[in-house]
N, C-alpha and C. Protein backbone atom coordinates (compact mmCIF):
# COMPACT_ATOMS: atom_id res chain seq x y z
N UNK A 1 43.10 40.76 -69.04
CA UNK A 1 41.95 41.16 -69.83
C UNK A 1 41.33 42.39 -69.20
N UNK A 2 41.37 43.68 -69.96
CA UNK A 2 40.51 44.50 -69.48
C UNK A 2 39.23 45.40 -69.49
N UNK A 3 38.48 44.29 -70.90
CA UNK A 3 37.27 44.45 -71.50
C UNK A 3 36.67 43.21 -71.42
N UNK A 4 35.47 42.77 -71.47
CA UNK A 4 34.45 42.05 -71.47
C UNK A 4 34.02 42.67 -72.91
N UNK A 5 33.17 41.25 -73.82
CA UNK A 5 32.96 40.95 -74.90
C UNK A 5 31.51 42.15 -74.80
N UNK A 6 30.54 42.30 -73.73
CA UNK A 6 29.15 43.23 -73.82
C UNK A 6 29.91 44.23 -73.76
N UNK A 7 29.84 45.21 -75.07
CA UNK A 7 29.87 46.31 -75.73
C UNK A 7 29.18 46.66 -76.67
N UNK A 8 28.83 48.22 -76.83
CA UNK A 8 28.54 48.62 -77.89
C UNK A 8 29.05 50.14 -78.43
N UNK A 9 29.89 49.59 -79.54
CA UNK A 9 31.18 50.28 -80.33
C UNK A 9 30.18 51.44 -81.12
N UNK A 10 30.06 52.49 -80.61
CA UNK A 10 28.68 53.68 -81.36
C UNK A 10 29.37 54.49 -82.48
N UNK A 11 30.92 54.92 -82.04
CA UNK A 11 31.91 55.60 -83.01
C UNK A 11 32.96 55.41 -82.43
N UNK A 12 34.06 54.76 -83.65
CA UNK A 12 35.05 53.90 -83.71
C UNK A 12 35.94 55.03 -84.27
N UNK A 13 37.60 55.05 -84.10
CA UNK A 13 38.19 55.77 -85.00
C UNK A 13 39.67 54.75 -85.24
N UNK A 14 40.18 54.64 -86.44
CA UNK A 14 40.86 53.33 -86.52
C UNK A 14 41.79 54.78 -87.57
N UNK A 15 42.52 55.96 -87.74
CA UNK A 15 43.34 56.92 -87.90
C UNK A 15 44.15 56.72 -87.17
N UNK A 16 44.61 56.26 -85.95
CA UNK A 16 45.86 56.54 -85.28
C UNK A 16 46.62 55.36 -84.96
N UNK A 17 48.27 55.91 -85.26
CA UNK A 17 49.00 54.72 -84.66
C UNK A 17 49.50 54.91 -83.20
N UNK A 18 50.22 53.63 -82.57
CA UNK A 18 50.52 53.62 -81.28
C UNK A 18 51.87 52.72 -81.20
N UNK A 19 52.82 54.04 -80.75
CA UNK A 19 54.47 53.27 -80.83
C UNK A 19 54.56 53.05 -79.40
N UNK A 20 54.08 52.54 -78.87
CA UNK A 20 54.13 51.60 -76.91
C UNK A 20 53.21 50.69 -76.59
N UNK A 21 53.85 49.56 -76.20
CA UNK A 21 52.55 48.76 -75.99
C UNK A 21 51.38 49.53 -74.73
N UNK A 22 50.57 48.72 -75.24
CA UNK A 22 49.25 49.22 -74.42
C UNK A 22 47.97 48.03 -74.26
N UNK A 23 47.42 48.40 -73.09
CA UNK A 23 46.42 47.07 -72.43
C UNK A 23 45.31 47.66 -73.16
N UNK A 24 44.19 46.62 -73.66
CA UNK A 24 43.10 47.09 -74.28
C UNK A 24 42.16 48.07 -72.87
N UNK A 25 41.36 48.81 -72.99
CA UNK A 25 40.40 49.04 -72.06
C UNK A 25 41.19 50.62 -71.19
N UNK A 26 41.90 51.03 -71.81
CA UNK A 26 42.59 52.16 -70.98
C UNK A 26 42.27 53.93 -72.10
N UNK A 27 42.28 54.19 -71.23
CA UNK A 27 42.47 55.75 -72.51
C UNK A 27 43.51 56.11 -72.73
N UNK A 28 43.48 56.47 -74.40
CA UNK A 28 45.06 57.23 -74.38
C UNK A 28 44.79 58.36 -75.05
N UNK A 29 45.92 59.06 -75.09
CA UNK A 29 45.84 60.34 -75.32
C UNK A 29 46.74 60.96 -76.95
N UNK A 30 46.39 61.90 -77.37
CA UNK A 30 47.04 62.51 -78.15
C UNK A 30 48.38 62.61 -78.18
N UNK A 31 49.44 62.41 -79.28
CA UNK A 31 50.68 62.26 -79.23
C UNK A 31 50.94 63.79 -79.85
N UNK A 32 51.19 64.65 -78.94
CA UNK A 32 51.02 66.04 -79.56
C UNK A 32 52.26 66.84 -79.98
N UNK A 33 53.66 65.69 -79.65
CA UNK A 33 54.65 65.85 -79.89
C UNK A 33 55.08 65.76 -81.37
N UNK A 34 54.51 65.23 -82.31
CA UNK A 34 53.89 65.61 -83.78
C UNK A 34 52.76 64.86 -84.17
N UNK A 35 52.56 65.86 -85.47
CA UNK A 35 51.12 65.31 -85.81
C UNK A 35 51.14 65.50 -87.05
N UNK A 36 49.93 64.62 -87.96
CA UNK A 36 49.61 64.39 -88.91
C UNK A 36 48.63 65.73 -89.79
N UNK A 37 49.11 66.15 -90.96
CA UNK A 37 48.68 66.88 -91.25
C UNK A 37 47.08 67.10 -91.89
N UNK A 38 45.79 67.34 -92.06
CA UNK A 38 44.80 67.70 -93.09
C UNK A 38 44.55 65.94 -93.00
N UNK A 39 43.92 65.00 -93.76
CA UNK A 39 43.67 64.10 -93.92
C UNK A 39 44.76 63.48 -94.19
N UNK A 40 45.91 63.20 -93.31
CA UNK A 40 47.12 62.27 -93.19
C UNK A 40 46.65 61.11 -92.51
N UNK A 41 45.30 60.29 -92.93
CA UNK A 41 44.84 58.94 -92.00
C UNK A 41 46.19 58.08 -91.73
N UNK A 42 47.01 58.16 -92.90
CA UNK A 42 48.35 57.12 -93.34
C UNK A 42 49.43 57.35 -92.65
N UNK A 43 49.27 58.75 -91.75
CA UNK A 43 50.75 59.26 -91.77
C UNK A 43 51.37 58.57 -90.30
N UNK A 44 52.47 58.03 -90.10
CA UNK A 44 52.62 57.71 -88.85
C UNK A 44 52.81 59.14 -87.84
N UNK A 45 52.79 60.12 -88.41
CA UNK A 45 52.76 61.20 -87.35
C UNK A 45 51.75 61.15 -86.82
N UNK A 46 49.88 60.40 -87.11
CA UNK A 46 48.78 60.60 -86.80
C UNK A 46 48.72 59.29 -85.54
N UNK A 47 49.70 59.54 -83.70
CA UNK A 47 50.01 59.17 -82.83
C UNK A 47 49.00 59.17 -81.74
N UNK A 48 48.83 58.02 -81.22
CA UNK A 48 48.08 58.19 -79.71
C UNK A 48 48.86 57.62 -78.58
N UNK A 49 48.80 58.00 -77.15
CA UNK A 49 50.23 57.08 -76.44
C UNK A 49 49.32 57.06 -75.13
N UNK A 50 49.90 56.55 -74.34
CA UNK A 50 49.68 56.37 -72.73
C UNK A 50 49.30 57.61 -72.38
N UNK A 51 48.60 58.09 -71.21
CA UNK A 51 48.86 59.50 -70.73
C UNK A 51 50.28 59.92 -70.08
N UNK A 52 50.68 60.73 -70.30
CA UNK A 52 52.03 61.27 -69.26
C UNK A 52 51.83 61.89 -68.50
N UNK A 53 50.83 62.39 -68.01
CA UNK A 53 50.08 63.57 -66.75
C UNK A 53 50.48 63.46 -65.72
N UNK A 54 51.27 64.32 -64.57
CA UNK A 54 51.28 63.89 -63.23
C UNK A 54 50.51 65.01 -62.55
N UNK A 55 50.51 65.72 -63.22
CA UNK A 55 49.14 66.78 -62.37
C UNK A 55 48.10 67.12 -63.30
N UNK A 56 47.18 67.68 -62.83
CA UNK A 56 46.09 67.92 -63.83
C UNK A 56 46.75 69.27 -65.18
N UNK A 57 47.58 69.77 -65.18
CA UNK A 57 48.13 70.74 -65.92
C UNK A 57 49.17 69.79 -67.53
N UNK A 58 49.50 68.79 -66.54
CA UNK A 58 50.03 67.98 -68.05
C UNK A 58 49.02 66.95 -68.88
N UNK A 59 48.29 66.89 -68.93
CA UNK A 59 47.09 65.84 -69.11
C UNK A 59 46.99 66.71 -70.74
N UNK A 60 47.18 65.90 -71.67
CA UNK A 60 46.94 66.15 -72.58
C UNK A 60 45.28 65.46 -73.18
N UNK A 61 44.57 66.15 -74.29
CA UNK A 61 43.44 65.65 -74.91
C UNK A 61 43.14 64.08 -75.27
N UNK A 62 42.35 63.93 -74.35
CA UNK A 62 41.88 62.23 -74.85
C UNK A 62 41.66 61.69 -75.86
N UNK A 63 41.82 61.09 -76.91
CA UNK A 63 41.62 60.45 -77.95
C UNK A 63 40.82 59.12 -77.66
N UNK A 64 40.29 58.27 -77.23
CA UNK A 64 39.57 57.44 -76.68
C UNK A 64 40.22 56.15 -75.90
N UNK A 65 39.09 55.17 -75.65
CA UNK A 65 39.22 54.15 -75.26
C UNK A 65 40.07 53.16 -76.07
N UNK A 66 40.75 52.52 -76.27
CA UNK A 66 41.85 51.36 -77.02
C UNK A 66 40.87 50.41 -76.83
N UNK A 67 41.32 49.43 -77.89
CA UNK A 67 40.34 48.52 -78.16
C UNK A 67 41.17 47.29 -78.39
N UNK A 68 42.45 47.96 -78.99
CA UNK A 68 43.15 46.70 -78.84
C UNK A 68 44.15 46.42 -77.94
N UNK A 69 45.05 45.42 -77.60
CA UNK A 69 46.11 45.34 -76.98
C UNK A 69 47.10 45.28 -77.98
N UNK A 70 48.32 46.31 -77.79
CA UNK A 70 49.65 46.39 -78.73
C UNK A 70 50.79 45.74 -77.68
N UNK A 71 50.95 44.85 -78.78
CA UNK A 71 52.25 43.88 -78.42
C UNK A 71 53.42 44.13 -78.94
N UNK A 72 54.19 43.94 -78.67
CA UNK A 72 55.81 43.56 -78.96
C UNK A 72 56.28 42.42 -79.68
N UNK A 73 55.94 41.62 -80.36
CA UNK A 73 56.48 40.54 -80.76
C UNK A 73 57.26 40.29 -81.99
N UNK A 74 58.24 39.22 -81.78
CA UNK A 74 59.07 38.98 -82.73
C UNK A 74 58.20 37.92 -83.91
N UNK A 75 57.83 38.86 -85.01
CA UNK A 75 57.18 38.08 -86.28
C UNK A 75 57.27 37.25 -86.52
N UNK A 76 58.78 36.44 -86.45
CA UNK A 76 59.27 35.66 -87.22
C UNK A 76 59.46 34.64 -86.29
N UNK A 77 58.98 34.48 -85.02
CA UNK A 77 58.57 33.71 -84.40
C UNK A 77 57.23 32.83 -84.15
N UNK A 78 56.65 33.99 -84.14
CA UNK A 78 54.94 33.81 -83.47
C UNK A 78 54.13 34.48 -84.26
N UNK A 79 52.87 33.98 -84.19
CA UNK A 79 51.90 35.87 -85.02
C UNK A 79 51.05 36.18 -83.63
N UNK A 80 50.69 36.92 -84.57
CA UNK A 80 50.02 37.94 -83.53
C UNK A 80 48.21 36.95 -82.76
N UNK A 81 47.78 37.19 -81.86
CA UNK A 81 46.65 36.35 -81.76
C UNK A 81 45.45 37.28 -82.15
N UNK A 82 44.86 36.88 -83.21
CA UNK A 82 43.86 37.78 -83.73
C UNK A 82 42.64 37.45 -82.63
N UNK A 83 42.79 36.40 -81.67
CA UNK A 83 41.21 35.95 -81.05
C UNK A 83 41.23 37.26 -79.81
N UNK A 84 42.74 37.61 -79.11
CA UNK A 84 42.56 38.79 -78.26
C UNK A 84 42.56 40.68 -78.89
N UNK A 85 42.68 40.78 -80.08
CA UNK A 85 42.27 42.15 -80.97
C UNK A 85 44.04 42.61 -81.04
N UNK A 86 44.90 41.58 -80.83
CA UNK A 86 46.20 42.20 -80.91
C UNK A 86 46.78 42.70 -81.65
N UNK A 87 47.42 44.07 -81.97
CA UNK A 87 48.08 44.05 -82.92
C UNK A 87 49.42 44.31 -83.06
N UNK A 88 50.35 44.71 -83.37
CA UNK A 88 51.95 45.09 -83.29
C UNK A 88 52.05 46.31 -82.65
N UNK A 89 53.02 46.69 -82.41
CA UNK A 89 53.27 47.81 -82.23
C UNK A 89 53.97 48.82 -83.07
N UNK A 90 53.95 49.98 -83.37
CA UNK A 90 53.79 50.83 -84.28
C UNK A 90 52.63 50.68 -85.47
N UNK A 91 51.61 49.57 -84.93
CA UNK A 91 50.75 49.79 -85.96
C UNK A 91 49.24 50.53 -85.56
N UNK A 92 48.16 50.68 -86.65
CA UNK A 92 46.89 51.19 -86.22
C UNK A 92 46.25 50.86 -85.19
N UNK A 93 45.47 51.43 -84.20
CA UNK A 93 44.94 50.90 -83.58
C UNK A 93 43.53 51.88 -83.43
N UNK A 94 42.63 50.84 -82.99
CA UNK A 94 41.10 50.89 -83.06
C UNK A 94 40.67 51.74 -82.05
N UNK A 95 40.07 53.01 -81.65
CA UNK A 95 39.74 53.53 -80.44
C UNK A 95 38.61 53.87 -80.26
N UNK A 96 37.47 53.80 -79.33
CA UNK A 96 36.21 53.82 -78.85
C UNK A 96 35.85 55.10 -78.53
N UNK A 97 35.16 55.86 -79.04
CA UNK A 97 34.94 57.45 -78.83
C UNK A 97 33.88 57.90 -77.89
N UNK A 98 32.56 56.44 -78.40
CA UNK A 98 31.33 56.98 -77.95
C UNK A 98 30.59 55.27 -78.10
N UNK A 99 30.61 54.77 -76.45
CA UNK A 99 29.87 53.82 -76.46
C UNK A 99 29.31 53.18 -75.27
N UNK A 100 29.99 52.05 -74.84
CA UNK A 100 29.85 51.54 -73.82
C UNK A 100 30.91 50.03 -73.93
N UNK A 101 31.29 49.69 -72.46
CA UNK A 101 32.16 49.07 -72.22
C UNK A 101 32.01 48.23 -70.86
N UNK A 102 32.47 47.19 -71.04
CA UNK A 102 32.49 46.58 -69.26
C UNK A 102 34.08 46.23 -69.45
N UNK A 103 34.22 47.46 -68.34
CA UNK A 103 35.87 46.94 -67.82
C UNK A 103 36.36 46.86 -66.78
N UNK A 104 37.42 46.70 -66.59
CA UNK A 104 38.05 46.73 -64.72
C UNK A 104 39.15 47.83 -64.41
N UNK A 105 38.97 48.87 -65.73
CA UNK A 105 40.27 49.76 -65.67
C UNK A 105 39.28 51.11 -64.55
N UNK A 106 38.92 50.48 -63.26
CA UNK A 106 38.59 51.47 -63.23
C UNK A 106 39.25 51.83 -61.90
N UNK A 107 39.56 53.52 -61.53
CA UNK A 107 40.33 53.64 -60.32
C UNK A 107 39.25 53.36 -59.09
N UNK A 108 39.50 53.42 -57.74
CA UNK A 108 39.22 53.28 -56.53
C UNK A 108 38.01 52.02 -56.72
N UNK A 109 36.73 52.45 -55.92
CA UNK A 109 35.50 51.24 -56.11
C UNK A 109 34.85 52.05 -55.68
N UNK A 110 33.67 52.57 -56.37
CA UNK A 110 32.27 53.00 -57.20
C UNK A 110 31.71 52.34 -56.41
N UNK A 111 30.73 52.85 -55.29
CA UNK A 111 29.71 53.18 -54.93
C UNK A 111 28.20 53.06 -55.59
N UNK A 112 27.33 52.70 -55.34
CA UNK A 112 25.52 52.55 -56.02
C UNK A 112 25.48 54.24 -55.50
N UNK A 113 26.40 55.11 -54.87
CA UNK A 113 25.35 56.32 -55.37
C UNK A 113 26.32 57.14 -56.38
N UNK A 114 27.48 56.63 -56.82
CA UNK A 114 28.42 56.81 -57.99
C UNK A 114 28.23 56.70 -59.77
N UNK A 115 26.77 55.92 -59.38
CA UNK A 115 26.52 55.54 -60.91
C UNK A 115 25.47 56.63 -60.90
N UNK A 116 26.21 56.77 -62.65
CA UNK A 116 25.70 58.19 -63.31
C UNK A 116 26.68 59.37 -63.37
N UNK A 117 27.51 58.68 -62.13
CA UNK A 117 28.26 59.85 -62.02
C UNK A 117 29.46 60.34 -63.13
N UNK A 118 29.99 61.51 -63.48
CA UNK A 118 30.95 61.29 -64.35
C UNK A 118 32.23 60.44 -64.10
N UNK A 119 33.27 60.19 -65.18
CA UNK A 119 33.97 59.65 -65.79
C UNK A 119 35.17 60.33 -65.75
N UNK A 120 37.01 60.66 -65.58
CA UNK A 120 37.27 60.89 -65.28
C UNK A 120 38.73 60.45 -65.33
N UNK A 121 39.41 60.80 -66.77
CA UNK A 121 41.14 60.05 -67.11
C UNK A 121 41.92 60.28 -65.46
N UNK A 122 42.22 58.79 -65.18
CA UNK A 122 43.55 59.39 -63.99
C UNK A 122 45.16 59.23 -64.88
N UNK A 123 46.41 59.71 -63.78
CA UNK A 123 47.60 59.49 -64.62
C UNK A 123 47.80 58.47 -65.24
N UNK A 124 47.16 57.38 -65.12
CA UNK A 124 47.58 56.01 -65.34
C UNK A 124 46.57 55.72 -66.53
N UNK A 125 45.35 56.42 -67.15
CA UNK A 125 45.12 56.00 -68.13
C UNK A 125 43.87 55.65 -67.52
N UNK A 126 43.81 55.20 -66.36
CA UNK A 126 42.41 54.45 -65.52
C UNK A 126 41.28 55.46 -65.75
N UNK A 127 39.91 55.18 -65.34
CA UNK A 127 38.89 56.11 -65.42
C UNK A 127 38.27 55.79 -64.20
N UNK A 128 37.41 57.16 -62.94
CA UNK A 128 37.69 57.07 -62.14
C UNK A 128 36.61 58.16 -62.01
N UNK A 129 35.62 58.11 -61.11
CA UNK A 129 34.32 59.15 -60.33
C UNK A 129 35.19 60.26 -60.08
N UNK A 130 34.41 61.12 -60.14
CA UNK A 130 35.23 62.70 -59.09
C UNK A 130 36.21 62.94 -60.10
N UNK A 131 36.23 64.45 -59.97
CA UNK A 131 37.16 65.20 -60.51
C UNK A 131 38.51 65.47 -60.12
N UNK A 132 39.45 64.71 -60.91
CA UNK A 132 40.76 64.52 -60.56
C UNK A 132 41.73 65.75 -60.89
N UNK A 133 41.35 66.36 -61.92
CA UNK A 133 42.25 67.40 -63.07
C UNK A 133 42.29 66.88 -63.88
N UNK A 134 41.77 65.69 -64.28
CA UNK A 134 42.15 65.29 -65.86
C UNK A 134 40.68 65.60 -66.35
N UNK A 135 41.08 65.23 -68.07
CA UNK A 135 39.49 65.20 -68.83
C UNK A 135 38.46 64.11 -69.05
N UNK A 136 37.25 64.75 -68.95
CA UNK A 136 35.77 63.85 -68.43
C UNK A 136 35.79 63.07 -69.78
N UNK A 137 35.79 61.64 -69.19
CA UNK A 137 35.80 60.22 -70.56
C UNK A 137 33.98 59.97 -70.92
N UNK A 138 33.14 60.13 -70.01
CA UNK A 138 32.23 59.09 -69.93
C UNK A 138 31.31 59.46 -68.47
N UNK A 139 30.72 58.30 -67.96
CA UNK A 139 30.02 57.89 -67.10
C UNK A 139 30.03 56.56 -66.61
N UNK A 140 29.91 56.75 -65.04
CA UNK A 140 29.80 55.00 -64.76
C UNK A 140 28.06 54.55 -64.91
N UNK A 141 28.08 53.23 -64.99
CA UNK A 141 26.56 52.81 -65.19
C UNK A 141 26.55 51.36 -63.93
N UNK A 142 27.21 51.33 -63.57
CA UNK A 142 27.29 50.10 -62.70
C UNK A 142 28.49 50.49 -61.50
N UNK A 143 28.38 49.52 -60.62
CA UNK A 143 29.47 49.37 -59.39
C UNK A 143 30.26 48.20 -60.37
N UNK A 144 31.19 47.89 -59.22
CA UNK A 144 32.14 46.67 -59.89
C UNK A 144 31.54 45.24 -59.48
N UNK A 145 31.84 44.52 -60.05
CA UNK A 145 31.18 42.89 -59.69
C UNK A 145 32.15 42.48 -59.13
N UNK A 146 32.65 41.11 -58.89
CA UNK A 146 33.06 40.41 -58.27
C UNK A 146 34.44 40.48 -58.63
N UNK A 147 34.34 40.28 -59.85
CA UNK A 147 36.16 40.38 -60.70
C UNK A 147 36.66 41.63 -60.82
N UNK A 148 35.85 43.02 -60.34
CA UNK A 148 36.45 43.98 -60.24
C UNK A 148 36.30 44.94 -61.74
N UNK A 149 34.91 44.05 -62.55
CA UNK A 149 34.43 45.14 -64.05
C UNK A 149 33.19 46.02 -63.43
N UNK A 150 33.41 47.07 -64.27
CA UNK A 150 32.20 48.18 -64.42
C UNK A 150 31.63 48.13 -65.44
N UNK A 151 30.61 48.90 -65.65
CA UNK A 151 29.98 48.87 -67.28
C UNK A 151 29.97 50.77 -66.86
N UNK A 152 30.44 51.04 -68.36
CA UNK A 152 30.82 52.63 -68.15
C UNK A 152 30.60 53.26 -69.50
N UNK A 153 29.71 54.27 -68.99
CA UNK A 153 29.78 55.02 -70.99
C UNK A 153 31.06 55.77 -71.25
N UNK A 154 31.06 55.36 -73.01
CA UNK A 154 32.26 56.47 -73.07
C UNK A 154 31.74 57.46 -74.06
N UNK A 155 32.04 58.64 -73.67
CA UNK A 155 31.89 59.80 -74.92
C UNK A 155 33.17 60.92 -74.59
N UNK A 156 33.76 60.47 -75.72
CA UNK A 156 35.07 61.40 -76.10
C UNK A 156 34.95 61.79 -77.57
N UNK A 157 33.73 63.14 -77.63
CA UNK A 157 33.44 63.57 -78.96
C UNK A 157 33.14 64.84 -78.05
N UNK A 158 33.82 66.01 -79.19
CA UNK A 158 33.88 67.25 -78.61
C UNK A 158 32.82 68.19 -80.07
């Protein structure tokens, strides 16, 4: 689990699909390898994926926070569990632009003089104080608790 239920979802964008699974609570990025044309909400070219960045020079544009977890599963076995926000893979998924979140995706451990501080995609999708080379997600608003969540703003609106 890498969200806690205290959120507040300010602007949602539910336009893009996602062909890899993915953990809820991570950022992903623009699939810039094609794209959807003018108001193509429908088009599966309109892609978001993991980051691929290994230096700050490949880091492509953030598209937000994931909201859901994309699974793999065989249909005709199992369904999907609607109680964890799951959905298939290659299908829509829900992304967080501008809100707030308590999660544990966060890199190193945040400091009380860290909050406030900016926000900060690492390669892995994590969000993380200090300027890494990647692009600014947000803000932290808390240290981590016990289980290792933050409460962190997100604003990925340009």
């Amino acid at each position: 689990m890498a969200l806690k239920p205290d959120r507040n979802e300010h602007l949602t964008d539910l336009s893009f699909f996602m062909n890899e699974t993915g953990e809820r609570g991570k950022i992903v990025m623009f699939d810039i390898a094609q794209a959807g044309s003018g108001s193509a909400m429908d088009s599966s070219n309109q892609r978001v994926q993991d980051p691929t960045g290994t230096v700050p020079a490949d880091f492509q544009a953030p598209a937000g926070l994931l909201l859901n977890d994309v699974v793999n599963l065989d249909l005709t076995r199992q369904h999907l569990n609607e109680q964890k926000d799951e959905v298939q893979l290659g299908s829509k998924v829900l992304l967080l632009q501008r809100g707030f979140v308590v999660t544990n995706n966060i890199s190193g451990t945040p400091t009380a003089a860290n909050i406030g501080a900016a926000l900060y995609v690492t390669p892995d999708g994590f969000m993380g104080p200090g300027d890494n080379g990647g692009p600014r997600v947000g803000r932290l608003l808390s240290i981590k608790d016990e289980d290792g969540y933050a409460k962190v703003q997100i604003d990925i609106t340009w």
